[in-house]
Protein backbone atom coordinates (compact mmCIF):
# COMPACT_ATOMS: atom_id res chain seq x y z
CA UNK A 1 3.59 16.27 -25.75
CA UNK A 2 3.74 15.20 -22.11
CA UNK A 3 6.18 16.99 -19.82
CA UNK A 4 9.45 13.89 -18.78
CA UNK A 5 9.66 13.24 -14.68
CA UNK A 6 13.10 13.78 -13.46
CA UNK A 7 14.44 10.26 -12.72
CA UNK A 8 15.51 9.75 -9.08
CA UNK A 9 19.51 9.02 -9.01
CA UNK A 10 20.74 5.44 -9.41
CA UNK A 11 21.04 3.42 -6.77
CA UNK A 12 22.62 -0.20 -6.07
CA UNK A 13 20.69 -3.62 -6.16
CA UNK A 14 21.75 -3.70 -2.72
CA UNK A 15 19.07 -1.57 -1.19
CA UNK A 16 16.62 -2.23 -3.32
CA UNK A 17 17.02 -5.61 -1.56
CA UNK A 18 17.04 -3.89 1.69
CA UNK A 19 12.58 -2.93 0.69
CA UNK A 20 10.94 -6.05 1.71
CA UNK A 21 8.00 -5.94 -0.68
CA UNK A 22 5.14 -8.58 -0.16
CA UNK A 23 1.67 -9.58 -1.45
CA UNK A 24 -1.25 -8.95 1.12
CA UNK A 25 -4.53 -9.22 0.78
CA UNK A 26 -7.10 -6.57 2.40
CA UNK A 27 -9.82 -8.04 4.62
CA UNK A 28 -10.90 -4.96 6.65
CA UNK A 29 -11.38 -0.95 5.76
CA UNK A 30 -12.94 1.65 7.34
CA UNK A 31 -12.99 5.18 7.03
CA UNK A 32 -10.18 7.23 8.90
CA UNK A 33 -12.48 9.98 10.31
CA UNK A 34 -9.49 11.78 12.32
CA UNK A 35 -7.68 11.95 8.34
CA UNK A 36 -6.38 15.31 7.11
CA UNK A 37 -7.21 14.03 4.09
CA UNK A 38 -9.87 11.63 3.02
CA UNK A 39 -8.38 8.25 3.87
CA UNK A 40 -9.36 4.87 4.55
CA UNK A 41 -7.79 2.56 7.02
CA UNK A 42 -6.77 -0.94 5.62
CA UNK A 43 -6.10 -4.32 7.66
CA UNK A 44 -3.99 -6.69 4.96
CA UNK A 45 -3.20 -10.00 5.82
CA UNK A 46 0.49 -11.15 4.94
CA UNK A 47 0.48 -14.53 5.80
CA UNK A 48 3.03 -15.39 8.26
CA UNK A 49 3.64 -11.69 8.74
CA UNK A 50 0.20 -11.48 10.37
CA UNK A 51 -2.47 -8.57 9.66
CA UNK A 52 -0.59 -5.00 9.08
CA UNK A 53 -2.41 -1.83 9.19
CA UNK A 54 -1.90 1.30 7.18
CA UNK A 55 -3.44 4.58 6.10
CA UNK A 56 -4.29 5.22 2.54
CA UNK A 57 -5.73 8.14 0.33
CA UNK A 58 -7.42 6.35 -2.41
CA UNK A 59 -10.69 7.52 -2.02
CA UNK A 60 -11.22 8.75 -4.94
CA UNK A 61 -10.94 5.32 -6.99
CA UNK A 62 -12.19 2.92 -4.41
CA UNK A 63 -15.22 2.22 -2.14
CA UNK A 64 -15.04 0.61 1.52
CA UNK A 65 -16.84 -2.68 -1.11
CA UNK A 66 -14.32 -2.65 -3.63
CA UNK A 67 -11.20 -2.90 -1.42
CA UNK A 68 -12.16 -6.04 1.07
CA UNK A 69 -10.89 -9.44 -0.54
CA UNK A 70 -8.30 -7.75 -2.84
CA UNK A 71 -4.74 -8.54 -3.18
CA UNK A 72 -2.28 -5.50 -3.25
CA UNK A 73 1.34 -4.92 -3.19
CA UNK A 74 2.99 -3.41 -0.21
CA UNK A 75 6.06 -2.48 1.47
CA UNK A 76 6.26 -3.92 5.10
CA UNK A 77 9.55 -3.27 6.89
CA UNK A 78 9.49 0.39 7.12
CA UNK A 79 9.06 1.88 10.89
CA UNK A 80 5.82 2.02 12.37
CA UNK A 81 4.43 5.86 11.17
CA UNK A 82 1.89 7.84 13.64
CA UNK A 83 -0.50 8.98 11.75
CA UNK A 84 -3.31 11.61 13.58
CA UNK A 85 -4.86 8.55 15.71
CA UNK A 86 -3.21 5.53 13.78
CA UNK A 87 -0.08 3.85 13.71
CA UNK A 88 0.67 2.68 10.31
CA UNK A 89 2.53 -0.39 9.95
CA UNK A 90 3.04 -0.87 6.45
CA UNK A 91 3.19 0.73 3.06
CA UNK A 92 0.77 -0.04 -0.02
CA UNK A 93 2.01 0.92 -3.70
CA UNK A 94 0.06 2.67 -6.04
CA UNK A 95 0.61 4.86 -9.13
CA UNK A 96 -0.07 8.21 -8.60
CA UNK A 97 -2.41 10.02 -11.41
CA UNK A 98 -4.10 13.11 -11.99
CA UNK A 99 -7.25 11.58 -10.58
CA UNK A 100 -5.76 9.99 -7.77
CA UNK A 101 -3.92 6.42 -6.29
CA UNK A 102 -4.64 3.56 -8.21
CA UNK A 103 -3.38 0.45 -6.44
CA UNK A 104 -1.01 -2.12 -7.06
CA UNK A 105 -2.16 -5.34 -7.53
CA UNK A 106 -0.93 -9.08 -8.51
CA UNK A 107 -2.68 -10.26 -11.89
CA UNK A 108 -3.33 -13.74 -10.50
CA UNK A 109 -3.89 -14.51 -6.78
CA UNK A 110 -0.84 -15.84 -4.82
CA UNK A 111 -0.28 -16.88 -1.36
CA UNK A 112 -0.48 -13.96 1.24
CA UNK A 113 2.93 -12.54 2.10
CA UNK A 114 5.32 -13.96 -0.59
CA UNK A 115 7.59 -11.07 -1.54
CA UNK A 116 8.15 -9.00 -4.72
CA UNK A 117 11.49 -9.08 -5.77
């Protein structure tokens, strides 16, 4: 039988509403060769929002190929994060297995930036 997480403490609907999570969909990665960790760096267009950047781990699921034209989920309105060389600028979801991030992701496409809520 599988061990239960501890769930976080509750919060109110209030700050979830303070996360502004939106739809973007990758059109650049490269590897992050200055990475502690094997990382790629990812350029997601949010629509109006422009193109974010961010660092992410999820080389172990997903090739430079597999990630360009892809639609993900991501936070954008935390603070810019300095990251060895790179300033991340945003914050993609995943679920977090044994073998790694596996990314969020809309079902359907939808327009570029419309937030998650």
């Amino acid at each position: 039988m599988k061990e239960a997480t501890a769930k976080k403490p509750l919060i109110e609907f209030s700050d979830f509403e303070k996360v502004d999570i939106r739809t973007g969909m990758i059109v650049d990665a490269i590897e992050f060769e200055n990475a502690k960790k094997p990382a790629f760096k990812l350029y997601i267009d949010f629509g109006d929002l422009g193109i974010l950047k961010t660092s992410a781990q999820i080389t172990d699921h997903y090739s430079i190929e597999d990630l360009i034209g892809n639609q993900i989920i991501a936070v954008v309105n935390f603070p810019p994060k300095q990251i060895a060389d790179f300033m991340s600028e945003c914050l993609v979801l995943g679920v977090l297995g044994k073998k790694g991030i596996v990314l969020l992701s809309t079902e359907q496409k939808t327009p570029n930036g419309l937030k998650i809520g």
